[in-house]
N, C-alpha and C. Protein backbone atom coordinates (compact mmCIF):
# COMPACT_ATOMS: atom_id res chain seq x y z
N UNK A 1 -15.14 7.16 7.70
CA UNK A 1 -13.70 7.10 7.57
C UNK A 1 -13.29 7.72 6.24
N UNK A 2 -11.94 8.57 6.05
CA UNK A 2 -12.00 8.73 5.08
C UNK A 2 -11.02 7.86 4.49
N UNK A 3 -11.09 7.65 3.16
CA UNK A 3 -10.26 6.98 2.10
C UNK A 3 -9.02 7.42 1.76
N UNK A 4 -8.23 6.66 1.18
CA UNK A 4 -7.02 7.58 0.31
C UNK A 4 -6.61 6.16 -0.74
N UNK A 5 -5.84 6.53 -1.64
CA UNK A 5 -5.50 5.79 -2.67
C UNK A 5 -4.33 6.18 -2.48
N UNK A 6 -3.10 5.10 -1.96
CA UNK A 6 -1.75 4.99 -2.14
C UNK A 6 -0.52 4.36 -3.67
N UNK A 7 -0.37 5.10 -3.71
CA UNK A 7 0.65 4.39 -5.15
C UNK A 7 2.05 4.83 -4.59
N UNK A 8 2.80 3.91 -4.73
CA UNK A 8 3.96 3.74 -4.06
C UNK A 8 4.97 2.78 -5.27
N UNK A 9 6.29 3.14 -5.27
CA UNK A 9 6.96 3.08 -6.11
C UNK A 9 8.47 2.53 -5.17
N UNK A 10 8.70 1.21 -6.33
CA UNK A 10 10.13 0.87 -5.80
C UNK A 10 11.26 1.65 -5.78
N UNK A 11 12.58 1.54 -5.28
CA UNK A 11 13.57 1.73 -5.97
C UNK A 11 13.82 1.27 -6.92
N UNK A 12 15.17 1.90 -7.77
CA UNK A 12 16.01 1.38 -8.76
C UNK A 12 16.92 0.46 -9.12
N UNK A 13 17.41 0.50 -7.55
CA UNK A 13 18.64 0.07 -7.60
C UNK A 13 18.86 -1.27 -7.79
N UNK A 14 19.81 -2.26 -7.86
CA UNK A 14 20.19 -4.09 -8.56
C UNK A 14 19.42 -4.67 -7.10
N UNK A 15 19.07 -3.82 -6.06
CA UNK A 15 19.34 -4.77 -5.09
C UNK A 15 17.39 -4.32 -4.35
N UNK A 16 16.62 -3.52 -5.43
CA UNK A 16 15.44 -3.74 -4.71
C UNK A 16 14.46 -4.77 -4.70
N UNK A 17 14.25 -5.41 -6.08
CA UNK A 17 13.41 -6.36 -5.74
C UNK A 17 13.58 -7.46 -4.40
N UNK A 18 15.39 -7.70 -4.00
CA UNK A 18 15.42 -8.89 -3.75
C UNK A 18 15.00 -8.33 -2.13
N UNK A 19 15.29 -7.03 -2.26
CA UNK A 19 14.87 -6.11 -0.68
C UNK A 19 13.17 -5.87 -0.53
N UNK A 20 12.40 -6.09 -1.70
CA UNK A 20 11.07 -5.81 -1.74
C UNK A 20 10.44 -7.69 -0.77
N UNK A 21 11.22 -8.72 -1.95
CA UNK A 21 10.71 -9.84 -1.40
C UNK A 21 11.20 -10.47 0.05
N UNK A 22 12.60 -9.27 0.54
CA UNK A 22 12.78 -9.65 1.88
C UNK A 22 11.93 -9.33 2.98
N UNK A 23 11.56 -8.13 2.71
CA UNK A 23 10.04 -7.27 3.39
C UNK A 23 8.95 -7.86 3.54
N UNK A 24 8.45 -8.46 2.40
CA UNK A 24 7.17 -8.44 1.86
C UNK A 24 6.18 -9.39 2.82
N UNK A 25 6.98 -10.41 3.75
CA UNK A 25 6.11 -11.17 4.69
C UNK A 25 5.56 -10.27 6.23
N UNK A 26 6.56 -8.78 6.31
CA UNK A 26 6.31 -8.28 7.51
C UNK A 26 5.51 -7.23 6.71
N UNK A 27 5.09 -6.92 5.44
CA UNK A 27 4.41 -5.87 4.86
C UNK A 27 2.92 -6.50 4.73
N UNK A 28 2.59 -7.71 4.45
CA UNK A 28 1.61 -8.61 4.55
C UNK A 28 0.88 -8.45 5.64
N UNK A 29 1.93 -9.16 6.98
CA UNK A 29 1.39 -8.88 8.20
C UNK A 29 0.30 -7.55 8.42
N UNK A 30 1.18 -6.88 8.38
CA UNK A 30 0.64 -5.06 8.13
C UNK A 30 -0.32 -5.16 8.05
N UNK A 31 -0.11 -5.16 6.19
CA UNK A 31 -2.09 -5.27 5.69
C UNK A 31 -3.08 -5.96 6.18
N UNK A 32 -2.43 -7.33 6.74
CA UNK A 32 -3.44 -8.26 7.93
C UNK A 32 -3.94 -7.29 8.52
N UNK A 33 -3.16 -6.70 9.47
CA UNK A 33 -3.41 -6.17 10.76
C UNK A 33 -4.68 -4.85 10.06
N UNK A 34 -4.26 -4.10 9.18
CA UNK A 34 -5.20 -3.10 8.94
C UNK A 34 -6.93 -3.81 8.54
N UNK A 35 -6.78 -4.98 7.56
CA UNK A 35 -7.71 -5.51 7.09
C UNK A 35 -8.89 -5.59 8.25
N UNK A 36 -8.23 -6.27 9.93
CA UNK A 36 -8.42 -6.63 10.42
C UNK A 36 -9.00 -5.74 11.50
N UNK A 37 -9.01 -4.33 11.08
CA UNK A 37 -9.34 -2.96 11.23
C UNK A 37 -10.55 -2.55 10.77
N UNK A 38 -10.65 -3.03 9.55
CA UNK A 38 -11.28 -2.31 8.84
C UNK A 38 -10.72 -0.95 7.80
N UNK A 39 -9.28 -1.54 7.91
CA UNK A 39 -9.06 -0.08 7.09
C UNK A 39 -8.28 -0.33 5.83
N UNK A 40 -8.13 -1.34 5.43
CA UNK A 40 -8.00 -2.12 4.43
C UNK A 40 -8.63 -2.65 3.42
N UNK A 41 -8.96 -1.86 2.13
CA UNK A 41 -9.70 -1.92 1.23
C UNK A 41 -9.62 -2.88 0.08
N UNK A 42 -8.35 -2.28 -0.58
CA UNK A 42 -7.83 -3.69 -1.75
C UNK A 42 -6.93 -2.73 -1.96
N UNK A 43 -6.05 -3.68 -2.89
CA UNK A 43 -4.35 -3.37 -3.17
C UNK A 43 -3.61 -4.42 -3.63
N UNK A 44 -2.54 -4.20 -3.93
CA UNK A 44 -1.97 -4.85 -5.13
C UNK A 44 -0.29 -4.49 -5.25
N UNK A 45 0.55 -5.19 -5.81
CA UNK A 45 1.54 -4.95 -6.60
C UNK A 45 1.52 -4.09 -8.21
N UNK A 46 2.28 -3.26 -8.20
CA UNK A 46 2.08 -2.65 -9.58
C UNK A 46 3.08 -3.62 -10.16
N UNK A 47 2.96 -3.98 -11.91
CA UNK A 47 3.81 -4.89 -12.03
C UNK A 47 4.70 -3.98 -13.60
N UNK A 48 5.60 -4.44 -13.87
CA UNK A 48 7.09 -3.95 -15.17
C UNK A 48 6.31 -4.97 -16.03
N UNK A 49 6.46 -4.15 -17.74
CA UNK A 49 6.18 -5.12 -18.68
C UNK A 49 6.77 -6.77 -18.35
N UNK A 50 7.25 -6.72 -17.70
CA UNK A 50 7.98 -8.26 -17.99
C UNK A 50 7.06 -9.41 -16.25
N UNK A 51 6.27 -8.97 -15.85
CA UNK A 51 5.46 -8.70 -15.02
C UNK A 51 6.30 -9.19 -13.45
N UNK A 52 7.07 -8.54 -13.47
CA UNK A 52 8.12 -8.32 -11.95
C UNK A 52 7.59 -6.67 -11.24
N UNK A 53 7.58 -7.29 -9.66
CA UNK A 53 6.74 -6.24 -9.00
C UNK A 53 7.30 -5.01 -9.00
N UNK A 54 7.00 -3.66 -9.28
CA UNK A 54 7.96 -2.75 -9.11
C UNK A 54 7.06 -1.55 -8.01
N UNK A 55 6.34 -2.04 -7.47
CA UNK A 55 5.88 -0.36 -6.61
C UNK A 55 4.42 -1.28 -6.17
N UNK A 56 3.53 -0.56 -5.44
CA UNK A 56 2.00 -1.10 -4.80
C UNK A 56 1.06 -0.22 -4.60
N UNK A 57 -0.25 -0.37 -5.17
CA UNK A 57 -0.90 0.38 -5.21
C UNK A 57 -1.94 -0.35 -4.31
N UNK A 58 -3.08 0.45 -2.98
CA UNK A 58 -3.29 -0.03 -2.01
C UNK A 58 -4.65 1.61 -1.79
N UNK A 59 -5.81 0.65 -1.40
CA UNK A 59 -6.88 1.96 -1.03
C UNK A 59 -7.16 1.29 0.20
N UNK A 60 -6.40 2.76 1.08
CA UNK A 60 -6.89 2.26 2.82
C UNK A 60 -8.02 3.61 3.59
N UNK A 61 -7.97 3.24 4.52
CA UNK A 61 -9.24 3.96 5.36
C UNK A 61 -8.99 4.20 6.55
N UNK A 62 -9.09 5.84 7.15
CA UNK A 62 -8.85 6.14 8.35
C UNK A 62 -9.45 6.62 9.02
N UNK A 63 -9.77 6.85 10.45
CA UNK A 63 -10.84 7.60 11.01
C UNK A 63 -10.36 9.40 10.63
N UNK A 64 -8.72 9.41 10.70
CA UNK A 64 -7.84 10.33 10.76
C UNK A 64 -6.88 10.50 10.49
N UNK A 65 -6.36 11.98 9.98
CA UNK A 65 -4.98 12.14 9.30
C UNK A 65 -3.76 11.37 10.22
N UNK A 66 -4.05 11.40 11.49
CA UNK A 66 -3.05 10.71 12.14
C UNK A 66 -2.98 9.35 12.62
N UNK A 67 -4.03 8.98 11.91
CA UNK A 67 -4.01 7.56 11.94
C UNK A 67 -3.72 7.13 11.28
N UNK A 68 -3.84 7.73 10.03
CA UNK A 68 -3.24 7.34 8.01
C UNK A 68 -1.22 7.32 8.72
N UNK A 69 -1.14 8.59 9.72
CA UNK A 69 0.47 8.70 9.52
C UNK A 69 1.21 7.76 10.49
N UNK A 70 0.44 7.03 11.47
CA UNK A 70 0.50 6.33 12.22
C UNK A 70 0.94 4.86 11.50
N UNK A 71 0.28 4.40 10.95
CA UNK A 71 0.25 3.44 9.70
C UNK A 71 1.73 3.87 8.44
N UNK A 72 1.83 5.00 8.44
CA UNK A 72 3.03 5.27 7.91
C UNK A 72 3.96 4.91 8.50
N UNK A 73 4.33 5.13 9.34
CA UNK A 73 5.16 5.23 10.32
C UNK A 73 5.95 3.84 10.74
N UNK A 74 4.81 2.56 10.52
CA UNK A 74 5.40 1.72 10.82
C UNK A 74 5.47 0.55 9.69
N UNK A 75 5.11 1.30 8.21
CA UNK A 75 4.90 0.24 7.30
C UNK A 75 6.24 -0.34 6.99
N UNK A 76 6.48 -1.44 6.62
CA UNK A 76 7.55 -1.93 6.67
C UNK A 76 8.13 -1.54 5.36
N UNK A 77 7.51 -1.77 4.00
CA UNK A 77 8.14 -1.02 2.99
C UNK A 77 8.56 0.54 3.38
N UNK A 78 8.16 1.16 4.01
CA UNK A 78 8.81 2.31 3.92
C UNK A 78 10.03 2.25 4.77
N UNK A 79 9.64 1.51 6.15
CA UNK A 79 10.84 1.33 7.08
C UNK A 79 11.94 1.02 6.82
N UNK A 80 11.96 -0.13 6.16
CA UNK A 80 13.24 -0.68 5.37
C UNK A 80 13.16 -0.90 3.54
N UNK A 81 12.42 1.15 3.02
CA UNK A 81 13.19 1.18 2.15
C UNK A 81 12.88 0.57 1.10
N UNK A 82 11.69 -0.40 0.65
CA UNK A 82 11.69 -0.76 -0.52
C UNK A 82 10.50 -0.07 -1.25
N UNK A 83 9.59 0.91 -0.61
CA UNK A 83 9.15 1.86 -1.47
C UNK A 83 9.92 3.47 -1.41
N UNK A 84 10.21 3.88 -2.51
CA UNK A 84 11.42 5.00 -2.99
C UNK A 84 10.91 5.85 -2.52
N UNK A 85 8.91 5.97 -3.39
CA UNK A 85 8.66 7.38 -3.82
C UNK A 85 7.11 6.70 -3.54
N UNK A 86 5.92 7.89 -3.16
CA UNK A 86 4.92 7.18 -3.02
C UNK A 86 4.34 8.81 -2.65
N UNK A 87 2.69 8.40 -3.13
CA UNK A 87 1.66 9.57 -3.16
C UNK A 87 0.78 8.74 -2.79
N UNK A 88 0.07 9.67 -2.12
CA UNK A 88 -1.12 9.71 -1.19
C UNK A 88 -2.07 10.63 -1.39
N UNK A 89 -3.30 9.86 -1.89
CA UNK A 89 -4.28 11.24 -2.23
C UNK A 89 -5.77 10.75 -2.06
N UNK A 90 -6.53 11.87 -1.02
CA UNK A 90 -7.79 11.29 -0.98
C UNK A 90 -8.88 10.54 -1.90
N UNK A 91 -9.69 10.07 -1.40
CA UNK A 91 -10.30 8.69 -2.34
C UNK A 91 -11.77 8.40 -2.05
N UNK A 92 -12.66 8.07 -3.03
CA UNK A 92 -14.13 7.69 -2.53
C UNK A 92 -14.16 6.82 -3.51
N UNK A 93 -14.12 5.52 -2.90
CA UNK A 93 -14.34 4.34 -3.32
C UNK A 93 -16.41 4.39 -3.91
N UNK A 94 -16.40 4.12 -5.55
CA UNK A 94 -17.55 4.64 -5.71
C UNK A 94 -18.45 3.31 -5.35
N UNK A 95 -19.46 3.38 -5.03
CA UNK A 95 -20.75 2.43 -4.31
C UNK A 95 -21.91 1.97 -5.36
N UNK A 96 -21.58 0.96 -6.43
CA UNK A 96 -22.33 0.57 -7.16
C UNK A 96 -22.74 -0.69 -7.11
N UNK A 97 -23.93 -1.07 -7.52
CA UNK A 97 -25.04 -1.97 -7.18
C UNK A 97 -25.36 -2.42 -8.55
N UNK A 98 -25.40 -3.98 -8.84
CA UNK A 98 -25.37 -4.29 -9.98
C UNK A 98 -26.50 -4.79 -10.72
N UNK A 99 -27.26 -4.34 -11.79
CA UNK A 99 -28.54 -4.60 -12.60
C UNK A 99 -29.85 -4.22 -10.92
N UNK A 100 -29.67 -3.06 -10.46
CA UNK A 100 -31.09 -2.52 -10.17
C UNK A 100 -31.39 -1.62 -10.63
């Protein structure tokens, strides 16, 4: 499968966080559902000095480009809008083994 490393970025506006935490139980689901795939690696909230969530950074796994856009397509942050701006760029999660 190949990898990619997503970083994804809120809006600006007065009214995204409260639109990020309205999302965020059908964006969960999501990641369930991929985890539950196998295409769900690890990921996270990026957080503002004041440590309030502002964007998510997330390394997923696809057999295929159209499976990565497939997954686009129905993520809920993007659907309704609470990620602005977001890059996508291939990824090899490196494979290390500890004290051999």
């Amino acid at each position: 499968m190949q990898q990619y490393v997503v970083h994804a970025w809120d809006g600006h506006d007065s009214e995204a966080l409260e639109r990020r935490l309205q999302v965020r139980p059908r964006h969960l689901a999501e990641v369930s559902d991929l985890k539950g795939r196998g295409q769900y690696v690890v990921g996270g909230a990026m957080l503002d000095d004041e440590g309030r969530m502002v964007g998510s950074t997330m390394i997923v796994q696809f057999e295929s480009p159209d499976d990565l856009q497939a997954w686009l397509d129905r993520e809920p942050y993007i659907q309704e809008e609470v990620w602005a701006k977001w890059e996508i760029h291939p990824f090899r999660v490196a494979q290390i083994s500890c004290g051999e």
